[in-house]
C-alpha atoms as a PDB file:
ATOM      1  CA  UNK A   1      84.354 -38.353-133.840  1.00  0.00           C
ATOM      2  CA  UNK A   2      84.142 -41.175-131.015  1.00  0.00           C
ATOM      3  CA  UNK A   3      87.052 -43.652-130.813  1.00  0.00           C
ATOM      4  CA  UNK A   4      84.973 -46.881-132.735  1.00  0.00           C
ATOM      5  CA  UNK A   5      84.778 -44.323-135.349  1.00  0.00           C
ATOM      6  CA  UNK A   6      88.144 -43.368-135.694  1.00  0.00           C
ATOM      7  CA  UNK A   7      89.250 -47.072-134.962  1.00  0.00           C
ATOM      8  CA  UNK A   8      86.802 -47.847-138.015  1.00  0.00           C
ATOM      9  CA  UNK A   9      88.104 -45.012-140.867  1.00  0.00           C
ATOM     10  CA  UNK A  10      91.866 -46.280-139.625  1.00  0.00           C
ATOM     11  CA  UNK A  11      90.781 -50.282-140.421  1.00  0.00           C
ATOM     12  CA  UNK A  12      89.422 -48.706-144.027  1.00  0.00           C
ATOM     13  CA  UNK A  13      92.637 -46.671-144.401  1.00  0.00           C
ATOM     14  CA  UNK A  14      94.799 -50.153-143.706  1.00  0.00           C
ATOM     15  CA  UNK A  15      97.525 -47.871-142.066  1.00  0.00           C
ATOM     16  CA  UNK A  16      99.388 -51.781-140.732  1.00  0.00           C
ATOM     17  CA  UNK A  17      99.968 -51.691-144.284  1.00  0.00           C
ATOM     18  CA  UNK A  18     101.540 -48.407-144.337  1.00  0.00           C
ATOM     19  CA  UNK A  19     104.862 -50.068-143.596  1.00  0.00           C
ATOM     20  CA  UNK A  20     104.925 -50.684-147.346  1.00  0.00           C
ATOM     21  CA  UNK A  21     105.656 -47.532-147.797  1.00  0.00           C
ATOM     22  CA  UNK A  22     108.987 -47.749-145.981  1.00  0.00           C
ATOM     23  CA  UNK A  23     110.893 -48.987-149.326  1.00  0.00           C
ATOM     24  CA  UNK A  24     111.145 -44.765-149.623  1.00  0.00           C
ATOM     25  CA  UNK A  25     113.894 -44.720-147.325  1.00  0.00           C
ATOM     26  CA  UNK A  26     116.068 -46.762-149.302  1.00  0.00           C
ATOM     27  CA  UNK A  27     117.446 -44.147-151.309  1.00  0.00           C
ATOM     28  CA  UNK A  28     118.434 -42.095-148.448  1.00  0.00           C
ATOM     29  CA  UNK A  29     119.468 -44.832-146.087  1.00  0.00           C
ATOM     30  CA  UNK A  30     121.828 -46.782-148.870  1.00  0.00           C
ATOM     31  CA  UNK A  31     123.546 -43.257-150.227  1.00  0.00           C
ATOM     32  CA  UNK A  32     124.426 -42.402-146.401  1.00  0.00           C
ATOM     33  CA  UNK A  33     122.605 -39.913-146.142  1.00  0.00           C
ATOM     34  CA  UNK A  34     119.862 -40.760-143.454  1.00  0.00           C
ATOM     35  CA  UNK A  35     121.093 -38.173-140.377  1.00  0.00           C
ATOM     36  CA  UNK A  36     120.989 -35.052-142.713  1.00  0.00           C
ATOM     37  CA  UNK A  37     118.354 -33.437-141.183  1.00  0.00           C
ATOM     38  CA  UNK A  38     116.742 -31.875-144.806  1.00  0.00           C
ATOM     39  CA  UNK A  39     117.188 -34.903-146.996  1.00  0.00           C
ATOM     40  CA  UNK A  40     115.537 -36.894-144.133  1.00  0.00           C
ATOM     41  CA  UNK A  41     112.569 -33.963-144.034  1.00  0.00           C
ATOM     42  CA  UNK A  42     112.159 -34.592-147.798  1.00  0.00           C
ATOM     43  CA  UNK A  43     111.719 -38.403-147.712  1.00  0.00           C
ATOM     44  CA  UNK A  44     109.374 -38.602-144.423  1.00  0.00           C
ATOM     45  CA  UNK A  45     107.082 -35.809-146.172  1.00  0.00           C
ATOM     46  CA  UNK A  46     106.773 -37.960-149.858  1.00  0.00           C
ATOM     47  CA  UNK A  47     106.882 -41.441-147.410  1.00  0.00           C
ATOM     48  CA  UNK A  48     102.929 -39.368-145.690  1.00  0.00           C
ATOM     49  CA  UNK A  49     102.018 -38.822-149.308  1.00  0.00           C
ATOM     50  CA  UNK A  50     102.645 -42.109-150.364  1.00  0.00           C
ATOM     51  CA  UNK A  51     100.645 -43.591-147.262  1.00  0.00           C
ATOM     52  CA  UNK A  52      97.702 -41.280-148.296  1.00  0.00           C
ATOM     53  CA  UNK A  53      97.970 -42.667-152.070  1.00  0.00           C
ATOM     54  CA  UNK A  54      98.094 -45.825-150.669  1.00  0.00           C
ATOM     55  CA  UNK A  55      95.114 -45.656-148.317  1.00  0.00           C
ATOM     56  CA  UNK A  56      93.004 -44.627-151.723  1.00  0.00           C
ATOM     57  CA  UNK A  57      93.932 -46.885-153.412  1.00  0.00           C
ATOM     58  CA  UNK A  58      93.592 -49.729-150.499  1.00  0.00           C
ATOM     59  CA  UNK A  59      89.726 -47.973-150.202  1.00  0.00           C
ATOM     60  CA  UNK A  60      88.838 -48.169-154.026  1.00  0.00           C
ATOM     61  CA  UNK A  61      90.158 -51.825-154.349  1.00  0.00           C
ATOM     62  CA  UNK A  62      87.879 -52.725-151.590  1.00  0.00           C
ATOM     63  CA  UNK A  63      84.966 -50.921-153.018  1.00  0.00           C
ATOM     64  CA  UNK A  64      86.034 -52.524-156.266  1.00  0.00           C
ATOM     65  CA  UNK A  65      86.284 -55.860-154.414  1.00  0.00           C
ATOM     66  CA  UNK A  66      83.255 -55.600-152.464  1.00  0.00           C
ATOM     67  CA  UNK A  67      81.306 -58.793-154.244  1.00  0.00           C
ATOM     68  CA  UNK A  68      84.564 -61.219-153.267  1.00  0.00           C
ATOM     69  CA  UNK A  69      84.982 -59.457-149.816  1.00  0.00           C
ATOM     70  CA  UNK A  70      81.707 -60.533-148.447  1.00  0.00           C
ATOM     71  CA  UNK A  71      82.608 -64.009-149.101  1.00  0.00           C
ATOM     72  CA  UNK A  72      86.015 -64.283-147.339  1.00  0.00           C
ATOM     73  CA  UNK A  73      86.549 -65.715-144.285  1.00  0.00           C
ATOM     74  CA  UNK A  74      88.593 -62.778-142.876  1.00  0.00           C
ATOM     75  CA  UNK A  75      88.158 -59.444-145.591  1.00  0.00           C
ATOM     76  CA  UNK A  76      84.130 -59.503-144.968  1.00  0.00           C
ATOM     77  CA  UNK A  77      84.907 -57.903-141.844  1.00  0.00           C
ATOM     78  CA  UNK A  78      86.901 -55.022-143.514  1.00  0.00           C
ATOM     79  CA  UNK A  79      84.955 -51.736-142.652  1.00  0.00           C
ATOM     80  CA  UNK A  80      82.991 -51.497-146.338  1.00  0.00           C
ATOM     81  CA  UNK A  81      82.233 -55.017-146.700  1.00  0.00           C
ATOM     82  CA  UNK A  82      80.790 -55.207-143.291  1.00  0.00           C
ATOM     83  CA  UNK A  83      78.503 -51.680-144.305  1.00  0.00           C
ATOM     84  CA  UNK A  84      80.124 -49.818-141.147  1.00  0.00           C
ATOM     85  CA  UNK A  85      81.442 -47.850-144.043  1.00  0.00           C
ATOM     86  CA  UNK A  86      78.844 -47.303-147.463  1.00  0.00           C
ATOM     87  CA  UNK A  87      79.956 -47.264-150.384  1.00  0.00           C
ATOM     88  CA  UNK A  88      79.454 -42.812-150.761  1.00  0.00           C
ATOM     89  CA  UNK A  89      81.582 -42.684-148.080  1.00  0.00           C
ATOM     90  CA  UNK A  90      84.274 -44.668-149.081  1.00  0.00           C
ATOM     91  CA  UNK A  91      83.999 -42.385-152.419  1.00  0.00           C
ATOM     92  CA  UNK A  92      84.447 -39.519-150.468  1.00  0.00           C
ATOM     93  CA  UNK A  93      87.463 -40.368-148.632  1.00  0.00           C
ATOM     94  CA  UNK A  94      89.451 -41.619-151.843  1.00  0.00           C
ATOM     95  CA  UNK A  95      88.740 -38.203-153.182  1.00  0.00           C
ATOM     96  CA  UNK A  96      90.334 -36.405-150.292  1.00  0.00           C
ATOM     97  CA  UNK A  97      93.171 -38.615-150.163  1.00  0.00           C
ATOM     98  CA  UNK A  98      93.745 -38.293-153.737  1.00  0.00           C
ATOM     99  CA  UNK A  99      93.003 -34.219-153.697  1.00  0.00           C
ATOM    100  CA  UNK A 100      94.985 -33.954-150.588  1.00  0.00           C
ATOM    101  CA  UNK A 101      98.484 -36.120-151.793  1.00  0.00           C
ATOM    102  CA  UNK A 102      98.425 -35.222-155.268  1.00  0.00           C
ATOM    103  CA  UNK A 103      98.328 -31.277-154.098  1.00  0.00           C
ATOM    104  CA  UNK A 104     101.419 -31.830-151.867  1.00  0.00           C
ATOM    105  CA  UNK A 105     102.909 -33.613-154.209  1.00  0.00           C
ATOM    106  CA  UNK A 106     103.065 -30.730-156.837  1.00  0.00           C
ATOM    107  CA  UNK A 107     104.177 -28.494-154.337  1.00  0.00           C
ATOM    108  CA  UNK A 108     107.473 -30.344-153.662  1.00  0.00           C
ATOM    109  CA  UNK A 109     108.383 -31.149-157.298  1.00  0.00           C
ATOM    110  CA  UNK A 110     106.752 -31.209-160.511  1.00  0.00           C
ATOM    111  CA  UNK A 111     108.626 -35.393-160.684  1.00  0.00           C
ATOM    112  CA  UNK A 112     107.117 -35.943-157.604  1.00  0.00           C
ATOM    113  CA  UNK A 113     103.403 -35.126-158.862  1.00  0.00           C
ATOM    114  CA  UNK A 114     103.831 -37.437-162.355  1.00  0.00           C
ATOM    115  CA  UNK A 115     105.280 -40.396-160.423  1.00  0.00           C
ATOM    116  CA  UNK A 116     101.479 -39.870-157.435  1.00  0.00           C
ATOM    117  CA  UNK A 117      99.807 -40.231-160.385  1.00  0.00           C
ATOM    118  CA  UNK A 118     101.618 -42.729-162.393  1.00  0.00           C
ATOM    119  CA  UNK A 119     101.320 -44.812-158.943  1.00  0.00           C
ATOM    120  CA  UNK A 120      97.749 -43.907-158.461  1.00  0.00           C
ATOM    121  CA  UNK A 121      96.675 -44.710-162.430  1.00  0.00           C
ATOM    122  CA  UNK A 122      98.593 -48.140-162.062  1.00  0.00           C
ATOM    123  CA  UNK A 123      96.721 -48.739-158.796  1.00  0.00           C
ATOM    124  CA  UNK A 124      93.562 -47.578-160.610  1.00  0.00           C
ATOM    125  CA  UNK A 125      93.817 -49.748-163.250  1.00  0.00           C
ATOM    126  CA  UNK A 126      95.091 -53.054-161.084  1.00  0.00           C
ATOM    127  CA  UNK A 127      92.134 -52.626-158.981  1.00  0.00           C
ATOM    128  CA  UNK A 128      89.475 -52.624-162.189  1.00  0.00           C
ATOM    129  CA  UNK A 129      91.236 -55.048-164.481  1.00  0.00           C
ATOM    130  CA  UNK A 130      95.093 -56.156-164.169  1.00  0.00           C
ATOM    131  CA  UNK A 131      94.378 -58.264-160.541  1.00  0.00           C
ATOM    132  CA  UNK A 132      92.272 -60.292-162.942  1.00  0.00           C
ATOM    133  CA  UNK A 133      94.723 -61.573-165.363  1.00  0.00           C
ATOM    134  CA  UNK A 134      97.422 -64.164-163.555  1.00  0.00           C
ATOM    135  CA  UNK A 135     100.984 -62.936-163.356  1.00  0.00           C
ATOM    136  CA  UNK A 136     100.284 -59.844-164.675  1.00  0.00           C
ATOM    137  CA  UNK A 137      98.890 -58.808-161.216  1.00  0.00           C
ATOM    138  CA  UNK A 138     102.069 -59.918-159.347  1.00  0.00           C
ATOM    139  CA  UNK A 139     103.910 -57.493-161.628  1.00  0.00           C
ATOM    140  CA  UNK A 140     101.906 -54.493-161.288  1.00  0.00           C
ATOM    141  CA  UNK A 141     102.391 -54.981-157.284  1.00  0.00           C
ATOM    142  CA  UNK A 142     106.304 -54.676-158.213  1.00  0.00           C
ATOM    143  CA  UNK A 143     105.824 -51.884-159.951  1.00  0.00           C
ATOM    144  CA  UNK A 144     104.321 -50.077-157.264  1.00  0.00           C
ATOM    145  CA  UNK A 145     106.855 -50.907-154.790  1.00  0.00           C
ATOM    146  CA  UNK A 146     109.441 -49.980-157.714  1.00  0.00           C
ATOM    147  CA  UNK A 147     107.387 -46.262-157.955  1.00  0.00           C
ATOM    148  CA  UNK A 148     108.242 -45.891-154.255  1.00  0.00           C
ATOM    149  CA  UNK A 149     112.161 -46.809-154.368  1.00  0.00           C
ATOM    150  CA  UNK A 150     111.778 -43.854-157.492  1.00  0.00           C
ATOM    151  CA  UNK A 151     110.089 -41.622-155.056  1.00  0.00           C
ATOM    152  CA  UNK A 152     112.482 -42.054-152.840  1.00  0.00           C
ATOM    153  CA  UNK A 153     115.116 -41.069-155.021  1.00  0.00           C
ATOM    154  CA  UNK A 154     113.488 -37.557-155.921  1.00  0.00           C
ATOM    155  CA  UNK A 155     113.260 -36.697-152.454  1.00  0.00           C
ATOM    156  CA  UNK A 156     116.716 -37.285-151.897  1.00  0.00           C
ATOM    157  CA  UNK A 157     118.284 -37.066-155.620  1.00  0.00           C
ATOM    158  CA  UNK A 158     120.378 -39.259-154.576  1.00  0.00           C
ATOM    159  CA  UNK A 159     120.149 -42.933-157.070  1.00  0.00           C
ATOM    160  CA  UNK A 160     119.684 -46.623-155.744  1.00  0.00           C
ATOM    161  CA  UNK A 161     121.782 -48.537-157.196  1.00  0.00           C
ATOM    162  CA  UNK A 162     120.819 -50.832-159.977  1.00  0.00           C
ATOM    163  CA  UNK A 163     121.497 -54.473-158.089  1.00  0.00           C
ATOM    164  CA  UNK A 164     119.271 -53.095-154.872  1.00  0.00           C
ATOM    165  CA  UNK A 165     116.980 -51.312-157.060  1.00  0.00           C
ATOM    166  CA  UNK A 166     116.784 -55.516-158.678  1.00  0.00           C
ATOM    167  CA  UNK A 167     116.389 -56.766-155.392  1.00  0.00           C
ATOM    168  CA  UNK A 168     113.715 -54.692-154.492  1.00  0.00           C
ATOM    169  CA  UNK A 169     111.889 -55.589-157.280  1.00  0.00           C
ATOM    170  CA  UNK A 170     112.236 -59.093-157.145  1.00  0.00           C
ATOM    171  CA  UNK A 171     111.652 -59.111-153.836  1.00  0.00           C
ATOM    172  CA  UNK A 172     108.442 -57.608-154.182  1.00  0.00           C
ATOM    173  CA  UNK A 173     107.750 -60.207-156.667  1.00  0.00           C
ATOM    174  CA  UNK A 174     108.518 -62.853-154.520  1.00  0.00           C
ATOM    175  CA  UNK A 175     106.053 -61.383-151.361  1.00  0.00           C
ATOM    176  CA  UNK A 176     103.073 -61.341-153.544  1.00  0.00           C
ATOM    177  CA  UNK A 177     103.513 -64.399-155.183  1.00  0.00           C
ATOM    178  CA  UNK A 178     103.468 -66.368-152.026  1.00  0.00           C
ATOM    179  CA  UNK A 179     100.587 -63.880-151.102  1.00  0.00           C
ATOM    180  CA  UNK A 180      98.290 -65.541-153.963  1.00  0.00           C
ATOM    181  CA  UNK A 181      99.873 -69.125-153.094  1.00  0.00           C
ATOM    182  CA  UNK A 182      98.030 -68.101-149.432  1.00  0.00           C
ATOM    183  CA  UNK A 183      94.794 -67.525-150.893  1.00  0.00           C
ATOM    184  CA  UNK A 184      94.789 -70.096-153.494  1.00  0.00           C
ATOM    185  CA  UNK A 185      95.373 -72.844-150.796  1.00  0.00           C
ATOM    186  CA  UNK A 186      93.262 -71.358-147.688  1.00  0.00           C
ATOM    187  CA  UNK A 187      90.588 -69.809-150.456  1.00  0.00           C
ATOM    188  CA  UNK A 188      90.728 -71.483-153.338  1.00  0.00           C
ATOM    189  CA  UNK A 189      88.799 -69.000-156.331  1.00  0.00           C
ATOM    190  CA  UNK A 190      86.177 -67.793-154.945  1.00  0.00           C
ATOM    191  CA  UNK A 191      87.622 -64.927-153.210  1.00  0.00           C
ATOM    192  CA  UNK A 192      90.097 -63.322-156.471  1.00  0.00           C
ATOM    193  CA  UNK A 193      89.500 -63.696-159.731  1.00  0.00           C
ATOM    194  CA  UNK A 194      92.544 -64.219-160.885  1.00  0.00           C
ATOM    195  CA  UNK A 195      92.918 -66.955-158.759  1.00  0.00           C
ATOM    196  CA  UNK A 196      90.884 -69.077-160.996  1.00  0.00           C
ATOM    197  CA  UNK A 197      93.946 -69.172-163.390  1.00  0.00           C
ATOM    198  CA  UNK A 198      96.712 -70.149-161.113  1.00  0.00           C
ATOM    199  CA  UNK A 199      97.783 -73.274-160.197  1.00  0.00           C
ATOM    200  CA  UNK A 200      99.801 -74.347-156.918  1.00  0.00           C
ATOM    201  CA  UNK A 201     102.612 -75.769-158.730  1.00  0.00           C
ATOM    202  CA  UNK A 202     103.070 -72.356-160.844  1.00  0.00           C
ATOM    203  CA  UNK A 203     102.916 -70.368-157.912  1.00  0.00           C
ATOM    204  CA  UNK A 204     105.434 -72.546-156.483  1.00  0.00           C
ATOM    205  CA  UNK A 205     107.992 -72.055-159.387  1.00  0.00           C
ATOM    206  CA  UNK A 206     107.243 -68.835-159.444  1.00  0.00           C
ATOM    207  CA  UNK A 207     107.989 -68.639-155.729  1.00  0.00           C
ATOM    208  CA  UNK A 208     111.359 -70.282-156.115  1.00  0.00           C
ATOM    209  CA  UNK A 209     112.186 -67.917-158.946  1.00  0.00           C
ATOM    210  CA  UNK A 210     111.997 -64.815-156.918  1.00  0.00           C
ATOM    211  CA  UNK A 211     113.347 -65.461-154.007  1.00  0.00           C
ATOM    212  CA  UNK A 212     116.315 -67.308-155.782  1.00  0.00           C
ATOM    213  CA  UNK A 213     116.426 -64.124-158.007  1.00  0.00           C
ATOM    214  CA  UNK A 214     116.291 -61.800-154.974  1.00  0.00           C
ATOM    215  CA  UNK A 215     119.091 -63.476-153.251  1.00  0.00           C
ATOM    216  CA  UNK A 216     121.436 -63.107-156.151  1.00  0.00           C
ATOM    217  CA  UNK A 217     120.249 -59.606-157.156  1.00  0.00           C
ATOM    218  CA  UNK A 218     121.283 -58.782-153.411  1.00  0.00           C
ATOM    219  CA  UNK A 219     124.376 -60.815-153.252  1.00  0.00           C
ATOM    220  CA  UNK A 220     125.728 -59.166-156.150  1.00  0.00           C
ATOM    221  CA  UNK A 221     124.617 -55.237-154.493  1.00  0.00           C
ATOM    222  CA  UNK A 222     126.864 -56.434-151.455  1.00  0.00           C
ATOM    223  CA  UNK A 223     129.575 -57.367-153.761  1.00  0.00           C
ATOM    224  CA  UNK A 224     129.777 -54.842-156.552  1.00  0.00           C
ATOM    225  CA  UNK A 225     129.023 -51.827-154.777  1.00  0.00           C
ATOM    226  CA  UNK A 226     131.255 -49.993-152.305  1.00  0.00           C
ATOM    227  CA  UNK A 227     129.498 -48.481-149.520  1.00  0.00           C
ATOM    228  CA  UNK A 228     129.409 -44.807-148.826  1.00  0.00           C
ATOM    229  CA  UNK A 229     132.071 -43.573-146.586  1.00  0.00           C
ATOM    230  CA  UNK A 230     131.468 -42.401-143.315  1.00  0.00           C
ATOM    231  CA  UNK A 231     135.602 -41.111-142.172  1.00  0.00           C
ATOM    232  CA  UNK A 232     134.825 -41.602-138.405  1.00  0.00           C
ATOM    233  CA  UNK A 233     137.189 -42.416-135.643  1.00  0.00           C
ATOM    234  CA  UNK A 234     136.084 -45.897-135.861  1.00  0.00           C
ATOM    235  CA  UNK A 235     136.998 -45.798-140.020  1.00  0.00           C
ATOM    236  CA  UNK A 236     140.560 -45.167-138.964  1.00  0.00           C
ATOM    237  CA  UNK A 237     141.136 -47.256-135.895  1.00  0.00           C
ATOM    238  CA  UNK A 238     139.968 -49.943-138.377  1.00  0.00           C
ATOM    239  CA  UNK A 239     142.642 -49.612-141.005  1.00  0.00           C
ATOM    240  CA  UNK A 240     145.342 -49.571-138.655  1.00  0.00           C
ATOM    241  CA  UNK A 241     144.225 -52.936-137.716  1.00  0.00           C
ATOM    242  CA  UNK A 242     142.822 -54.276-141.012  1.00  0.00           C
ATOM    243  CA  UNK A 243     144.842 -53.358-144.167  1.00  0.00           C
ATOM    244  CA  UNK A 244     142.137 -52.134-147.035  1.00  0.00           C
ATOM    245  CA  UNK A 245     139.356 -51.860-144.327  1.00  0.00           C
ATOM    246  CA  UNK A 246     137.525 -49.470-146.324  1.00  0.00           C
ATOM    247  CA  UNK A 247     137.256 -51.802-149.708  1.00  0.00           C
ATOM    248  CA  UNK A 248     136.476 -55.394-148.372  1.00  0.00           C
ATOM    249  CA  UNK A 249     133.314 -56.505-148.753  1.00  0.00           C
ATOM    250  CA  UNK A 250     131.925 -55.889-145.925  1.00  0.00           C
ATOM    251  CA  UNK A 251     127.953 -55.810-146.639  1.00  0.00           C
ATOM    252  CA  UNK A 252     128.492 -59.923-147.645  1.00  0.00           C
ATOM    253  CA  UNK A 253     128.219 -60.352-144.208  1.00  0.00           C
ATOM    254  CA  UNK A 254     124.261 -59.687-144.222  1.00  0.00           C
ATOM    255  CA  UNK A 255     123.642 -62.337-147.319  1.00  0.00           C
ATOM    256  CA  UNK A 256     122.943 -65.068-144.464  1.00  0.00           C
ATOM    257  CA  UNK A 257     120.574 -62.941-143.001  1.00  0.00           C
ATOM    258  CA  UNK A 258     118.616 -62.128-146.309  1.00  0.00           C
ATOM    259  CA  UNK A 259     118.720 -66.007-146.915  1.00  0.00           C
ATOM    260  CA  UNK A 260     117.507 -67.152-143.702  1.00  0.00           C
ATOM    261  CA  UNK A 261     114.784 -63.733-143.770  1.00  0.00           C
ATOM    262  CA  UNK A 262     113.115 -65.374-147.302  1.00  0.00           C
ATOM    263  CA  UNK A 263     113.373 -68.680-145.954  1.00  0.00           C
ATOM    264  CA  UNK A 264     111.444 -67.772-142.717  1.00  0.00           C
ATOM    265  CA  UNK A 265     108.651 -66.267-144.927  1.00  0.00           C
ATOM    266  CA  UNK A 266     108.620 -69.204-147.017  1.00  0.00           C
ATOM    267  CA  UNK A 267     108.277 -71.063-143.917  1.00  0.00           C
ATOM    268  CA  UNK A 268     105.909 -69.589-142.480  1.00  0.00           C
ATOM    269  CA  UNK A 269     103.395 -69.671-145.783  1.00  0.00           C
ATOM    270  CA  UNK A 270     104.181 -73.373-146.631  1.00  0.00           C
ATOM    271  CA  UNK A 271     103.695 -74.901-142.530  1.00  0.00           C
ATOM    272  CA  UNK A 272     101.046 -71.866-141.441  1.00  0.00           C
ATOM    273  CA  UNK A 273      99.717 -70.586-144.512  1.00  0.00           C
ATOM    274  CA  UNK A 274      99.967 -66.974-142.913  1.00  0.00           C
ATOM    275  CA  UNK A 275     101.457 -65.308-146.292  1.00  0.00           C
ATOM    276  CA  UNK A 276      98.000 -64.083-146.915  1.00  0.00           C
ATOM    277  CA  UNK A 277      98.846 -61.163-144.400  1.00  0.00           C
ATOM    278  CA  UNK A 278     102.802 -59.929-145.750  1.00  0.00           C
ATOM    279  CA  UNK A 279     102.295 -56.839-142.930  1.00  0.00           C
ATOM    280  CA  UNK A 280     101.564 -59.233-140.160  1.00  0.00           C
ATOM    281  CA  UNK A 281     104.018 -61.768-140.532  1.00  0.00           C
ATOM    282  CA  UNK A 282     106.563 -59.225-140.699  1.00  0.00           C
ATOM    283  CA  UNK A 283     105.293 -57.047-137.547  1.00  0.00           C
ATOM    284  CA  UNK A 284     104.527 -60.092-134.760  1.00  0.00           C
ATOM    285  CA  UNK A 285     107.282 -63.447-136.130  1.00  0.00           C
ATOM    286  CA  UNK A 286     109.850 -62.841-133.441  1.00  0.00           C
ATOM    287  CA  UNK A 287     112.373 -64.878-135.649  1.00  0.00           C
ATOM    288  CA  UNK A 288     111.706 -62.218-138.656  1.00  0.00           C
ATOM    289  CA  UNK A 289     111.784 -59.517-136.925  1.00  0.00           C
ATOM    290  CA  UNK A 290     115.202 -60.330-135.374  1.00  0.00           C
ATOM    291  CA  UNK A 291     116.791 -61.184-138.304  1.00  0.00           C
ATOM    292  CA  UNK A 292     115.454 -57.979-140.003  1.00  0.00           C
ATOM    293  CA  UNK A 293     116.742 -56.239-136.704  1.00  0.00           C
ATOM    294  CA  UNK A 294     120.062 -57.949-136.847  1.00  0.00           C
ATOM    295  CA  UNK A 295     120.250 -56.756-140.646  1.00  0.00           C
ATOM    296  CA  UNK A 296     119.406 -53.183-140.189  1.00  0.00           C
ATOM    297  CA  UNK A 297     122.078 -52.932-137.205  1.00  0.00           C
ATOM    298  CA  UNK A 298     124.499 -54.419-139.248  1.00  0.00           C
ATOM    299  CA  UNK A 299     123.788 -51.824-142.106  1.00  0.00           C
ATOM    300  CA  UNK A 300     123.746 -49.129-139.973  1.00  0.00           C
ATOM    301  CA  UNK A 301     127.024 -49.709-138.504  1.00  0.00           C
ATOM    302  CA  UNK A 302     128.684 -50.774-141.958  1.00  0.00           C
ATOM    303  CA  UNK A 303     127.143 -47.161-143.407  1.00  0.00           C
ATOM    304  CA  UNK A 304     127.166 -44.956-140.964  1.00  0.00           C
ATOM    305  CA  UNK A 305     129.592 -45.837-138.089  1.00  0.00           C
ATOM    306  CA  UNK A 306     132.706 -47.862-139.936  1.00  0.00           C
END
């Protein structure tokens, strides 16, 4: 296979969009447990299924979405609606993915295998008919980000806890509805169906709603729950200085950062209309990605080093 190929079946798997698939980690990185070297085994292995499941179901929406494709501005280049890849093909490969991540699914844990498939029939079932019906398809993208926090949690058995498990679904809620504002206003109709039913104003309450909902949801995580213990040298040089180091609130520190990380993405939609593309603004918006930087040093330090 010669490297336009390759570059071509990579484009139709959408692997920049792998970094979904990330929210896995959040079970093992909240409960402290990220350097133990089994636990972390566990969740990389069900975070390469998930990216499989996700690349067939990324392939069968764009088969599924092959009429609207052609007509966009950007998605008629994707691999199928441009014919580099036709339409057998495309069948073929979300068979193997399927076969493939639902047969190493089953041999971790029977949970594992029911929650593939409850993420794959959801998928299945957004890509034929729930994308069509307004607000309804926003959900169902929660609830896939909300199957991958679960997975998470099996291949750790360690829980999220309920006001970050909130968070993360809210926040999902909030990403793709300013990813149909995107379309609506750069688009207009023609290029979702579902899109015919919104209006801009909705989308904008709706907007507000989350990410007002995802702030709180995380402010009150910060605040509520006490943060795994690490007992490190630092841990006790700390509460000779500090009396009840250990139970301040530490974690409230990062609520600025979560603000001004929703804010930049609301930004960025609103003056550049670039929320069309969640994966890219995240990955190249130096502002973002320091203040997601800056937040995941902070956590790391509050978990695992303090």
């Amino acid at each position: 296979m010669n490297k336009d190929k390759i570059y071509t079946l990579l484009r139709t798997l959408r692997v920049n969009q792998w970094i979904k698939n990330f929210v896995i980690f959040t079970a093992i990185i909240f409960s402290g447990k990220l350097f133990e070297i089994n636990l972390f085994l566990n969740t990389f292995f069900v975070f390469i299924i998930f990216c499989l499941l996700s690349s067939a179901s990324y392939v069968l929406n764009d088969v599924i979405d092959y009429p609207y494709d052609i007509k966009h501005p950007i998605k008629k280049f994707r691999p199928i609606a441009s014919g580099k890849i036709i339409i057998p093909q495309a069948t073929f490969i979300i068979f193997i993915l399927v076969l493939v991540s639902l047969v190493a699914s089953l041999f971790f844990s029977l949970s594992l295998f029911f929650l593939c498939l409850f993420f794959l029939i959801i998928h299945f079932f957004y890509s034929l008919y729930l994308k069509k019906y307004p607000v309804i398809d926003i959900f169902t993208i929660s609830f896939s980000f909300m199957t991958r926090a679960f997975a998470g949690e099996v291949a750790t058995g360690y829980h999220i806890p309920i006001w970050l498990t909130l968070t993360v679904f809210f926040g999902s809620l909030f990403m793709a509805t300013v990813k149909r504002h995107a379309e609506l206003v750069a688009h207009g109709d023609k290029t979702r169906e579902s899109l015919s039913n919104y209006k801009t104003h909705l989308l904008d309450f709706l907007t507000n709603v989350f990410a007002t909902i995802t702030i709180i949801a995380y402010s009150f995580y910060t605040y509520f729950e006490r943060l795994p213990t690490s007992n490190t040298f630092f841990t006790e040089f700390f509460n000779d200085i500090i009396k009840d180091f250990e139970i301040r609130k530490w974690m409230m520190i990062t609520i600025p950062l979560i603000v001004y990380g929703i804010s930049r993405y609301a930004q960025l939609l609103y003056e550049r209309e670039e929320g069309e593309r969640p994966e890219r603004i995240i990955t190249t918006d130096p502002p973002l990605i320091a203040a997601i930087s800056l937040w995941g040093l902070i956590i790391t330090v509050l978990i695992y080093v303090l």
